[in-house]
PDB file of N, CA and C in Angstrom:
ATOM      1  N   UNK A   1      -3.749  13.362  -4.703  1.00  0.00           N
ATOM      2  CA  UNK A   1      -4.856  12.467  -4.514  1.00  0.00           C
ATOM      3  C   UNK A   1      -4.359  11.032  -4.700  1.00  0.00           C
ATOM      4  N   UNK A   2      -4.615  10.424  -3.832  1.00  0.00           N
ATOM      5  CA  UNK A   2      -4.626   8.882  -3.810  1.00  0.00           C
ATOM      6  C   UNK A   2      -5.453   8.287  -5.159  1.00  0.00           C
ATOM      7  N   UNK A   3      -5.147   7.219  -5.824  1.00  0.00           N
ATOM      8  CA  UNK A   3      -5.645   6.450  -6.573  1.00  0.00           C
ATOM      9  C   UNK A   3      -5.293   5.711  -6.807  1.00  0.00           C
ATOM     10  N   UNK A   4      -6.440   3.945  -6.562  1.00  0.00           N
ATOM     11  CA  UNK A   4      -6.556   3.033  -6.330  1.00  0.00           C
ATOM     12  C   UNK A   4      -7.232   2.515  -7.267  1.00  0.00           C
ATOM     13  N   UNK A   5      -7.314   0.584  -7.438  1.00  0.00           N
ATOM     14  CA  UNK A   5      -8.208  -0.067  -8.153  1.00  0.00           C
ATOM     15  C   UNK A   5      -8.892  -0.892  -6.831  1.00  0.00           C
ATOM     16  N   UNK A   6      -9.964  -1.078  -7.138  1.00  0.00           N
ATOM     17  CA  UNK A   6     -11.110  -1.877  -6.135  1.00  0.00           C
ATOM     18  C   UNK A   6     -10.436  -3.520  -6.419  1.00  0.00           C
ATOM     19  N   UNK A   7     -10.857  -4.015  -5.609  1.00  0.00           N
ATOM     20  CA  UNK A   7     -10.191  -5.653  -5.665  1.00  0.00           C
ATOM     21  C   UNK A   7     -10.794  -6.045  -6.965  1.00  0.00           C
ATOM     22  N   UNK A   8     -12.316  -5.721  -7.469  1.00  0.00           N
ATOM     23  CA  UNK A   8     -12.813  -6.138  -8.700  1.00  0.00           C
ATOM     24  C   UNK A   8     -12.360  -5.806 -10.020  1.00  0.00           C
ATOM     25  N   UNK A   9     -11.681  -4.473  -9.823  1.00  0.00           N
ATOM     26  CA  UNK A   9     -11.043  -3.842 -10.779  1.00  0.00           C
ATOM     27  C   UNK A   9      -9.386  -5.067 -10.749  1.00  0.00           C
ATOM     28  N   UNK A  10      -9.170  -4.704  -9.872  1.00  0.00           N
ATOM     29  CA  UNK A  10      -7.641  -5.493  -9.742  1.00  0.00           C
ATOM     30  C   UNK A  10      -7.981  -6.838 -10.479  1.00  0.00           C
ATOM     31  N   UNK A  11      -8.763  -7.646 -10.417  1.00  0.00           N
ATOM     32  CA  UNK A  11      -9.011  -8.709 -10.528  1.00  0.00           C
ATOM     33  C   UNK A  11      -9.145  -9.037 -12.548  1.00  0.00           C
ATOM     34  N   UNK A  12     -10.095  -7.852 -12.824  1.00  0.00           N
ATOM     35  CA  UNK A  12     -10.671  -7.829 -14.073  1.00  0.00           C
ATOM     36  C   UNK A  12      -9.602  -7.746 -15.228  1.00  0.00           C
ATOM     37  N   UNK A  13      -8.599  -6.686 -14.432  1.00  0.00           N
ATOM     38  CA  UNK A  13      -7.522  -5.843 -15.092  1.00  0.00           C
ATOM     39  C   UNK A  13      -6.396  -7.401 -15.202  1.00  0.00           C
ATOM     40  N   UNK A  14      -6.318  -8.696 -13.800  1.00  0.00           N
ATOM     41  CA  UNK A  14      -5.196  -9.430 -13.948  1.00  0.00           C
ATOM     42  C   UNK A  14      -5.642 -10.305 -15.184  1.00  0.00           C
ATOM     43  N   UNK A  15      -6.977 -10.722 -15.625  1.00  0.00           N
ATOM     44  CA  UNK A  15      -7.749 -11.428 -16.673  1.00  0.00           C
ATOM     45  C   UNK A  15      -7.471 -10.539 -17.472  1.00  0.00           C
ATOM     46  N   UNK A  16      -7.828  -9.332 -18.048  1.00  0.00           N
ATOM     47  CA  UNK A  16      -7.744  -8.642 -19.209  1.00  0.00           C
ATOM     48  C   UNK A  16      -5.873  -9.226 -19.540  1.00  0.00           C
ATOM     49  N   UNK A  17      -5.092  -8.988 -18.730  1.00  0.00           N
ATOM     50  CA  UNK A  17      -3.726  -9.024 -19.071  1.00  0.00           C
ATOM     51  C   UNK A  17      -3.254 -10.215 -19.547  1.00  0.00           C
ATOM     52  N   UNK A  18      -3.807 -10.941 -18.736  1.00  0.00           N
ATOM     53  CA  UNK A  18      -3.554 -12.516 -19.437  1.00  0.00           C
ATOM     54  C   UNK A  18      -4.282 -12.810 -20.765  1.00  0.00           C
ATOM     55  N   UNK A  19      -5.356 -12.505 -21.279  1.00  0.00           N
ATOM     56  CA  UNK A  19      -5.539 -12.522 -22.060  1.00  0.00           C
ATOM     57  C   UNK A  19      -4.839 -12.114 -23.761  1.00  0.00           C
ATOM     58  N   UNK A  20      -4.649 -10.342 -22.778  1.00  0.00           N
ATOM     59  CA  UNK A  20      -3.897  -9.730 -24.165  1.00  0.00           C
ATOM     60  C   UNK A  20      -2.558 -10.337 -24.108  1.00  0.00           C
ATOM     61  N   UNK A  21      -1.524 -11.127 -23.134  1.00  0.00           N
ATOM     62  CA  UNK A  21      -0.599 -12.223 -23.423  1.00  0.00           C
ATOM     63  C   UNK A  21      -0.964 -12.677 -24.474  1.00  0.00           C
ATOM     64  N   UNK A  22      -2.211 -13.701 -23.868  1.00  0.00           N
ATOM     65  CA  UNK A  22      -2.078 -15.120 -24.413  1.00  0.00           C
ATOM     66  C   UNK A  22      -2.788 -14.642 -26.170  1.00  0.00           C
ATOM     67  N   UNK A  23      -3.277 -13.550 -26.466  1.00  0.00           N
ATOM     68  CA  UNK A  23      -3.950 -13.523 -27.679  1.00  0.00           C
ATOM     69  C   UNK A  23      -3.395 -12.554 -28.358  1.00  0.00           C
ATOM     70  N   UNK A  24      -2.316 -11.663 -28.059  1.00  0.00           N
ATOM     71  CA  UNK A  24      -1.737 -10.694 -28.646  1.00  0.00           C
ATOM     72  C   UNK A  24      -0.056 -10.616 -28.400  1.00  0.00           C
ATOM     73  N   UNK A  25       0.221 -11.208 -27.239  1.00  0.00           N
ATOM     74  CA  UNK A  25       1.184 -11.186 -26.866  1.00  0.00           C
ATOM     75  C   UNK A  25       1.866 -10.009 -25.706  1.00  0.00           C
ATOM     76  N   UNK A  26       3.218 -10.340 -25.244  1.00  0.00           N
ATOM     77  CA  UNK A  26       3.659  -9.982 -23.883  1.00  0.00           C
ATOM     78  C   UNK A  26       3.630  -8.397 -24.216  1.00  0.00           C
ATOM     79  N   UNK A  27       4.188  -7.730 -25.480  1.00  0.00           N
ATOM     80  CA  UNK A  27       4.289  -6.526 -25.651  1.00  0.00           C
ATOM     81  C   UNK A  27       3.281  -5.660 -25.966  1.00  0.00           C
ATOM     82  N   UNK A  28       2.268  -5.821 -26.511  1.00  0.00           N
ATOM     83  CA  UNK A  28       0.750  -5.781 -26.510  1.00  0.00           C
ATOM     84  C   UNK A  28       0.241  -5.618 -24.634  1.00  0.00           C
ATOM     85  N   UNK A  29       0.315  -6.553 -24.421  1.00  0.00           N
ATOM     86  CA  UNK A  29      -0.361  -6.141 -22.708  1.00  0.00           C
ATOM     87  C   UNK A  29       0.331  -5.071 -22.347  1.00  0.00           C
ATOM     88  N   UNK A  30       2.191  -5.097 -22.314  1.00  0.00           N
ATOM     89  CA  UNK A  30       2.967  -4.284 -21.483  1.00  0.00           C
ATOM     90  C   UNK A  30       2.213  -2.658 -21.899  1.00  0.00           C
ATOM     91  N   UNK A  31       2.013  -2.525 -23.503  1.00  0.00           N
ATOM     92  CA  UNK A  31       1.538  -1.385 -23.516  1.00  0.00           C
ATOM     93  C   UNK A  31       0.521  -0.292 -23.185  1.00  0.00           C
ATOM     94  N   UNK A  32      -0.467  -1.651 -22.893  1.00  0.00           N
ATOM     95  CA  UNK A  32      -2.382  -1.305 -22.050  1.00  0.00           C
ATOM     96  C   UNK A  32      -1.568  -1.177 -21.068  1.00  0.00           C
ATOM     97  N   UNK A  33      -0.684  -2.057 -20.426  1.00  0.00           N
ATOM     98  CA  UNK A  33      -0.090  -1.326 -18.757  1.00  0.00           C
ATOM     99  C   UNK A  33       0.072  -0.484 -18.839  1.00  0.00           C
ATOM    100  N   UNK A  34       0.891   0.007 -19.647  1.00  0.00           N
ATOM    101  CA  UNK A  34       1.648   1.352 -19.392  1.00  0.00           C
ATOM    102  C   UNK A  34       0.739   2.309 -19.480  1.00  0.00           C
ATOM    103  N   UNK A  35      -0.090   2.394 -20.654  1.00  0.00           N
ATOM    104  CA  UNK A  35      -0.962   3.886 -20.983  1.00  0.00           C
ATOM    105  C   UNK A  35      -2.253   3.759 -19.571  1.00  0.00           C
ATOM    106  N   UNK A  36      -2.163   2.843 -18.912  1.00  0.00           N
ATOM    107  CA  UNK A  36      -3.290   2.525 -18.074  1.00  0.00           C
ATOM    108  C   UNK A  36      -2.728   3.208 -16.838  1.00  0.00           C
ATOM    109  N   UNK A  37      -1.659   2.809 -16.818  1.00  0.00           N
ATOM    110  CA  UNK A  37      -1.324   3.772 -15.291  1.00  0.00           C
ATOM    111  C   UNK A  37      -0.829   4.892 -15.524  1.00  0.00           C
ATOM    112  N   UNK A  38      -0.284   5.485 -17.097  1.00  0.00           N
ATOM    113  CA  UNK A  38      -0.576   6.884 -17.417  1.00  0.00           C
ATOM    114  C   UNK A  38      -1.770   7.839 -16.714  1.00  0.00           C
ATOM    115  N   UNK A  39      -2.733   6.818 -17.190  1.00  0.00           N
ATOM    116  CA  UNK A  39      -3.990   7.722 -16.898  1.00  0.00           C
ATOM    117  C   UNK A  39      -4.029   7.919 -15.347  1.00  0.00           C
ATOM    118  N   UNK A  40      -4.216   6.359 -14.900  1.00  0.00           N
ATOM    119  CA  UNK A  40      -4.092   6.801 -13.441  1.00  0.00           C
ATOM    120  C   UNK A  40      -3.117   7.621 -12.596  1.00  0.00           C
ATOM    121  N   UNK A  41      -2.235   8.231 -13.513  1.00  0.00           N
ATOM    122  CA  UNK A  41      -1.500   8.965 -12.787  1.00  0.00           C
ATOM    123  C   UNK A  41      -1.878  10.361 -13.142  1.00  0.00           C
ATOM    124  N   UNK A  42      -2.338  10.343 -14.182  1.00  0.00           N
ATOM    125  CA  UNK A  42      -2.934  11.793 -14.429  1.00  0.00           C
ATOM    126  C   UNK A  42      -4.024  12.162 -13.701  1.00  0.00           C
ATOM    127  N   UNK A  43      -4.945  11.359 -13.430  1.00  0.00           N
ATOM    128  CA  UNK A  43      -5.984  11.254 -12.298  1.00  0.00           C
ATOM    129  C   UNK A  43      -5.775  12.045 -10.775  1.00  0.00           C
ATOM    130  N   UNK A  44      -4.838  11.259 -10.709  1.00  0.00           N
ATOM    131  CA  UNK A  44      -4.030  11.332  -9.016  1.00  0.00           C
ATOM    132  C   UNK A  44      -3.406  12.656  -9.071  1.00  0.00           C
ATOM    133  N   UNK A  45      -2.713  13.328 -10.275  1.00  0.00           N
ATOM    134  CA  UNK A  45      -2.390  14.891 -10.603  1.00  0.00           C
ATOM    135  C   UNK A  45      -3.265  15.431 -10.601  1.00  0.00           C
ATOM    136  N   UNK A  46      -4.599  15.103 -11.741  1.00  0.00           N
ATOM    137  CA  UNK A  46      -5.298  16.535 -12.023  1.00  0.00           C
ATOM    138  C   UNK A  46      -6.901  15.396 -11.874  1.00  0.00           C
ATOM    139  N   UNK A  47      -7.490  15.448 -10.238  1.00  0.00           N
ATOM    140  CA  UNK A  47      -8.568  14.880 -10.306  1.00  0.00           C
ATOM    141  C   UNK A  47      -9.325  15.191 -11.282  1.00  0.00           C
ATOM    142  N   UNK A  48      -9.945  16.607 -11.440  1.00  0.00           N
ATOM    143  CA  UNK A  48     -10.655  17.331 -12.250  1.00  0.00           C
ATOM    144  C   UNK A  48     -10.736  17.012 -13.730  1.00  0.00           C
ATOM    145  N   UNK A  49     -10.174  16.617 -14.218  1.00  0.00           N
ATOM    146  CA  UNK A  49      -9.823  15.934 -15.787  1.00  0.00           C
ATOM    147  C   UNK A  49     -10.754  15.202 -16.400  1.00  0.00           C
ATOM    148  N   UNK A  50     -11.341  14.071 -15.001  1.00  0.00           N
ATOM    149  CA  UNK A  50     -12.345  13.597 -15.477  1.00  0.00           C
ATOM    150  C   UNK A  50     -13.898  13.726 -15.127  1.00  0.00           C
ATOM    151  N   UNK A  51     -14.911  13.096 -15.631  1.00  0.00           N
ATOM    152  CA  UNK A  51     -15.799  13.471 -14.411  1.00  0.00           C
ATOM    153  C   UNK A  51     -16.011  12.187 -12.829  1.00  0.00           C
ATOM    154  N   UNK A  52     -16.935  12.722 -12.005  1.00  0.00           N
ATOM    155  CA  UNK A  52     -16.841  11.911 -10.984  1.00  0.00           C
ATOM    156  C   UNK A  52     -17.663  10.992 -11.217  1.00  0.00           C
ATOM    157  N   UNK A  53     -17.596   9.546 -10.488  1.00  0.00           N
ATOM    158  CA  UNK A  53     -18.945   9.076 -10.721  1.00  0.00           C
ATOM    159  C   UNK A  53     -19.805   9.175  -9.674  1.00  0.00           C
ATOM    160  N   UNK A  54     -20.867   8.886 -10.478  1.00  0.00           N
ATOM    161  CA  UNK A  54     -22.270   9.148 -10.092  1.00  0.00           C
ATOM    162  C   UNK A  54     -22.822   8.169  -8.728  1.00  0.00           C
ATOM    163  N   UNK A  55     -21.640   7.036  -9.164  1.00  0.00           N
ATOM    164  CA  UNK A  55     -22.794   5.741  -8.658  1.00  0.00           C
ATOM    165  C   UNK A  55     -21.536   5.854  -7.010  1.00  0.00           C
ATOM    166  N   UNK A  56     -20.707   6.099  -7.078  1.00  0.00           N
ATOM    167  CA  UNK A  56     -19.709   6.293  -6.219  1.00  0.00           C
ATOM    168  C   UNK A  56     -18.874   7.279  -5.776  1.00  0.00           C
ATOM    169  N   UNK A  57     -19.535   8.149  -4.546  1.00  0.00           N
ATOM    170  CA  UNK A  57     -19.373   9.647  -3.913  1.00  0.00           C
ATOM    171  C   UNK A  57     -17.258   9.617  -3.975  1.00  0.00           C
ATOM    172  N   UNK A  58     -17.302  10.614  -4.298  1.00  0.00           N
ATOM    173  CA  UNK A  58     -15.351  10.943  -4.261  1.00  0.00           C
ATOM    174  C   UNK A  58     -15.483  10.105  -5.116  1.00  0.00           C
ATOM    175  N   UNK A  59     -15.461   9.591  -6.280  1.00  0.00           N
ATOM    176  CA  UNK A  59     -14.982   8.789  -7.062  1.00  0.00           C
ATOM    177  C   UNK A  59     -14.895   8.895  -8.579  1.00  0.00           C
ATOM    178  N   UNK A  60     -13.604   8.526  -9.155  1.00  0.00           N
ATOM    179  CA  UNK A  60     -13.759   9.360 -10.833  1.00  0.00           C
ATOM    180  C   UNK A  60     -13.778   8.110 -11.547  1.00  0.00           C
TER     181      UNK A  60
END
């Protein structure tokens, strides 16, 4: 399975990062990266893992 972030997501996620830079520092963000596309990769393995949403048909 394909898995993607929506441009709003992309967008939210480049602010969240700069933030945890500028207020926690570079190794602090690197780590929300990392466990973040963990998930999304577990997603893209095992759709089923999570539930779908509601508000958006095919969508977890």
């Amino acid at each position: 399975m394909n898995v993607f972030l929506s441009e709003l997501a992309e967008a939210k996620l480049l602010k969240l990062s700069k933030y945890l830079v500028e207020n926690w520092g570079l190794k602090s963000s690197d780590k929300f990266i990392l466990k973040l596309t963990e998930r999304i990769k577990q997603i893209a393995i095992h759709p089923d893992s999570c539930p779908k949403s509601s508000e958006f048909k095919n969508s977890y």
